[in-house]
Protein backbone atom coordinates (compact mmCIF):
# COMPACT_ATOMS: atom_id res chain seq x y z
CA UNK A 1 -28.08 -12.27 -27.79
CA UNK A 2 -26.91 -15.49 -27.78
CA UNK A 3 -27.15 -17.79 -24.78
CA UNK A 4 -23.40 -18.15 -24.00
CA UNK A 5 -23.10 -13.98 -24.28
CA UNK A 6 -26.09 -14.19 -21.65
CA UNK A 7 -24.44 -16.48 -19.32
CA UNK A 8 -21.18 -14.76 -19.41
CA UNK A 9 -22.29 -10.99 -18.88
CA UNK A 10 -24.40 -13.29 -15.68
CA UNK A 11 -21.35 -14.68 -14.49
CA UNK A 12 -19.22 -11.11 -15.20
CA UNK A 13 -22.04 -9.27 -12.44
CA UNK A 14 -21.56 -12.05 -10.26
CA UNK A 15 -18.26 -12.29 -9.48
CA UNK A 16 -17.45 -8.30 -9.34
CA UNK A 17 -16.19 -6.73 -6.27
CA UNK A 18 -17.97 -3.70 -4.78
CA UNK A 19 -14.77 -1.27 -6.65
CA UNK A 20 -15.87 -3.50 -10.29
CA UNK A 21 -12.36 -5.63 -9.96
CA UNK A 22 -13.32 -8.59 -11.68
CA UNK A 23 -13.47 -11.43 -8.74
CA UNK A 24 -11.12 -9.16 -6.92
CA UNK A 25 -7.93 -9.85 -8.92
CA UNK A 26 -6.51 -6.97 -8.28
CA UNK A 27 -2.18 -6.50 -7.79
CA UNK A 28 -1.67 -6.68 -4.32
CA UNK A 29 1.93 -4.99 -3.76
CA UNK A 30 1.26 -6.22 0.05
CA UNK A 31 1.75 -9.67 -0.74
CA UNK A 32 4.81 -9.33 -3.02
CA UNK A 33 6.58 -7.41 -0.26
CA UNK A 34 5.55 -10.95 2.15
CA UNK A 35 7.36 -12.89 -0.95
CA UNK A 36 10.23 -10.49 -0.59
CA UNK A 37 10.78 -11.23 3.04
CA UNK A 38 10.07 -14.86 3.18
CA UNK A 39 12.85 -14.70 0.17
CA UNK A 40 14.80 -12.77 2.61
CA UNK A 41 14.66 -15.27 5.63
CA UNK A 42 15.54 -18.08 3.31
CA UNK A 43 18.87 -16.43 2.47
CA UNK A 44 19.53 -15.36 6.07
CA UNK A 45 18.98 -19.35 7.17
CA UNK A 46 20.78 -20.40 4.40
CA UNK A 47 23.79 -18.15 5.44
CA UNK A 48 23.82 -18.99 8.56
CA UNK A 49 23.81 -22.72 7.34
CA UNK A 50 27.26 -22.27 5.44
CA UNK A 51 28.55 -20.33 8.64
CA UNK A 52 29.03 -23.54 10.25
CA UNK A 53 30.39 -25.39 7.55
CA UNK A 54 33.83 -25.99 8.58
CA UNK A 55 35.80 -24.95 5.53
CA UNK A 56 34.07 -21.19 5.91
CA UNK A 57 35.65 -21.04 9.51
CA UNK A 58 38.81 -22.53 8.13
CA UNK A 59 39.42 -19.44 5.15
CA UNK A 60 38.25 -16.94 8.36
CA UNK A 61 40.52 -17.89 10.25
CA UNK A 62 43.46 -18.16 7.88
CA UNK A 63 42.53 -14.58 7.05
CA UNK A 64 42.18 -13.37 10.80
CA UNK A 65 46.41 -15.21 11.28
CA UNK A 66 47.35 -13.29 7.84
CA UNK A 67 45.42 -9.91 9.43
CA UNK A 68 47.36 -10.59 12.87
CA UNK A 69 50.80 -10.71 10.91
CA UNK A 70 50.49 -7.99 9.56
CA UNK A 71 49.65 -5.76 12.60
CA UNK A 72 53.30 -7.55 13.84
CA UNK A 73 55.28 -6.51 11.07
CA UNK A 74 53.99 -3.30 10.03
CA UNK A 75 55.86 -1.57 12.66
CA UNK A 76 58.89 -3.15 11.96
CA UNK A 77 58.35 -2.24 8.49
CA UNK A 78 57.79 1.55 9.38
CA UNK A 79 61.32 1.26 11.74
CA UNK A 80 63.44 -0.06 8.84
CA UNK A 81 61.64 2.87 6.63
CA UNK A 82 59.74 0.17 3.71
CA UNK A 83 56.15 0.70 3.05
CA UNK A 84 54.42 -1.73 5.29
CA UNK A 85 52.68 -5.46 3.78
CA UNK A 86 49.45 -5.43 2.97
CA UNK A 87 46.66 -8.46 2.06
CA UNK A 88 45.53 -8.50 -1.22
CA UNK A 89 41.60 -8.42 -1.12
CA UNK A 90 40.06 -11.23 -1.34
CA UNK A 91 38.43 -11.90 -4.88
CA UNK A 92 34.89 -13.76 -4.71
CA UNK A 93 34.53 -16.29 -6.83
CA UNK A 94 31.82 -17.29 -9.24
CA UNK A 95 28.69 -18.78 -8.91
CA UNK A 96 27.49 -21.24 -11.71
CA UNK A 97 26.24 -19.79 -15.18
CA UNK A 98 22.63 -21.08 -14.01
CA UNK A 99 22.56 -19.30 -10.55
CA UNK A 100 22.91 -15.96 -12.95
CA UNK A 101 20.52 -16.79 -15.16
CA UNK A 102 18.33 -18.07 -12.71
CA UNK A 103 19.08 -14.47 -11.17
CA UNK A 104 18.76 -12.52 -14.39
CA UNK A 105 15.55 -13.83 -15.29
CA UNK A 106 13.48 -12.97 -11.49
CA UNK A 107 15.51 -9.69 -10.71
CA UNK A 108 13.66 -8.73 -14.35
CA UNK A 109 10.39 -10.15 -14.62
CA UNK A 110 9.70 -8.90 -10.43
CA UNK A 111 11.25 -5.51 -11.55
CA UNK A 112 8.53 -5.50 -14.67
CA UNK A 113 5.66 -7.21 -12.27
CA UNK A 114 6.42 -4.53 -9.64
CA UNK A 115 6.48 -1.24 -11.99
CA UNK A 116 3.65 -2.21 -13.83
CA UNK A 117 1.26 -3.52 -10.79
CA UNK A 118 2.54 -0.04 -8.74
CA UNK A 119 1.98 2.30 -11.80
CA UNK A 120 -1.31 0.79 -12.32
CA UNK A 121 -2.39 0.92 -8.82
CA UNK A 122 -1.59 4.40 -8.55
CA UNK A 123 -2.84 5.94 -11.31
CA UNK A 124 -6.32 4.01 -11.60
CA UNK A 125 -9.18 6.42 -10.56
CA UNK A 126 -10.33 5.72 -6.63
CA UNK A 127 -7.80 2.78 -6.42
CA UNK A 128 -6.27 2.42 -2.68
CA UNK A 129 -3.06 3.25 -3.95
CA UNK A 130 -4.43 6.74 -6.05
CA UNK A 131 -2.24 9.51 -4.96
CA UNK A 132 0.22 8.06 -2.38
CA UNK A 133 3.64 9.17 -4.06
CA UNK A 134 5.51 7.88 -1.70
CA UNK A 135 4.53 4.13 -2.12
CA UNK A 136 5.29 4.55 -5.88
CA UNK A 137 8.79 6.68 -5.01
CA UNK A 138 9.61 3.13 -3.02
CA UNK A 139 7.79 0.92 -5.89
CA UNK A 140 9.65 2.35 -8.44
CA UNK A 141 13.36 2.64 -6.89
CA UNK A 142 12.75 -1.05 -6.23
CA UNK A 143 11.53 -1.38 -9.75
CA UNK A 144 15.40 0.03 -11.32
CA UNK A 145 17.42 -2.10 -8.61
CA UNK A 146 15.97 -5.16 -9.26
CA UNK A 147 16.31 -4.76 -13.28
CA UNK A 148 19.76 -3.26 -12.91
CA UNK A 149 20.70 -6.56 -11.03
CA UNK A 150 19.42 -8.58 -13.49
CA UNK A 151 20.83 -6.96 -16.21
CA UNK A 152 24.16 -7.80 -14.22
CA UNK A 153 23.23 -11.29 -13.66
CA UNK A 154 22.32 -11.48 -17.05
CA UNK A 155 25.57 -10.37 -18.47
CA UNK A 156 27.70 -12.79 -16.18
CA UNK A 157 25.71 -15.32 -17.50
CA UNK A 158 26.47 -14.51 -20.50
CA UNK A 159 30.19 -13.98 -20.42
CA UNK A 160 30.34 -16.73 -17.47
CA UNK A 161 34.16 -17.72 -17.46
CA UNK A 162 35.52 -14.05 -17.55
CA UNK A 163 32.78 -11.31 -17.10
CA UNK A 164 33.13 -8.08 -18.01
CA UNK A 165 35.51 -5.72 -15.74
CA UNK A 166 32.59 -3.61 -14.29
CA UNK A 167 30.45 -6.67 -13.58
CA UNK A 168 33.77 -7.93 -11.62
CA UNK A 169 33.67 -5.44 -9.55
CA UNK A 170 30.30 -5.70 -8.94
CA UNK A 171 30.52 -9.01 -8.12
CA UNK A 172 33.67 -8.47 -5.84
CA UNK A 173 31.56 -6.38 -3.73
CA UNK A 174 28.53 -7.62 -3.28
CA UNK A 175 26.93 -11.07 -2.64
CA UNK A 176 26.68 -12.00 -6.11
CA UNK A 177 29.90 -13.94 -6.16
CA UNK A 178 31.20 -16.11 -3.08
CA UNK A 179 34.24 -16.64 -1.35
CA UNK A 180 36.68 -19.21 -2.13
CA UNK A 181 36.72 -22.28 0.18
């Protein structure tokens, strides 16, 4: 044996854990979940942030006088027997081609980092996660959201000045796109 095999078998015994994880590098879904919500509380500061920018209030408010209008003048509508107004809905706008990609490329490689690490922790033999189904039920539905909004975000990217219809409405109904100033 030669001397380096010697001193790296040594150095393999010494840093095991008591389960045999080398130097206890385990995945630790724990900690990506405290990723998740410091992730989260970024967003929610950063929303509240553009709450108070005065062009937000501005477009709420023109759309709260356009909503009032139209509770005025729908019954006269009804009395004069034409179908009443209504407000076309409000169409998000797009963010830049790099916020998708940007998007595409962590919705995917946490949905990968989260199926794998999940799947392995609950099928290794007298791991802490061996046999709790219901962790890798959650694991796993996180797992498909997260790719199928990257494959979204990907596409948009992609097709940036005109996405695709579905990915329109997608984006029209969730936070993906942004309201116009």
């Amino acid at each position: 044996m030669t001397p380096w095999r010697a001193l790296a078998l040594r150095w393999t015994f010494e840093v095991e854990d008591d389960l045999g994880d080398p130097a206890g590098l385990r995945v630790f879904v724990p900690s990506i979940m405290g990723a998740g919500i410091l992730a989260s509380l970024a967003v929610l500061v950063a929303d509240a942030v553009r709450a108070l920018d005065p062009r937000t209030r501005a477009a709420r408010r023109r759309t709260e006088l356009q909503r009032r209008a139209l509770t005025l003048v729908r019954p006269v509508a009804e009395a004069i027997g034409v179908p009443p107004p209504s407000l076309p809905p409000l169409r998000r706008r797009l963010r830049s081609r790099r916020f998708y990609a940007d998007l595409s490329l962590f919705s995917v490689s946490f949905s990968v980092y989260v199926a794998i690490g999940s799947t392995a922790n609950y099928l290794r033999p007298g791991g802490y996660l061996e046999g709790v189904l219901w962790v890798q039920v959650v694991a796993v539905a996180a797992s498909v959201f997260f790719f199928g909004l990257g494959v979204v975000a990907a596409v948009v990217a992609l097709r940036h000045p005109v996405p695709p219809r579905w990915a329109r409405a997608v984006i029209d109904h969730s936070p993906l796109g942004t309201f116009p100033k």
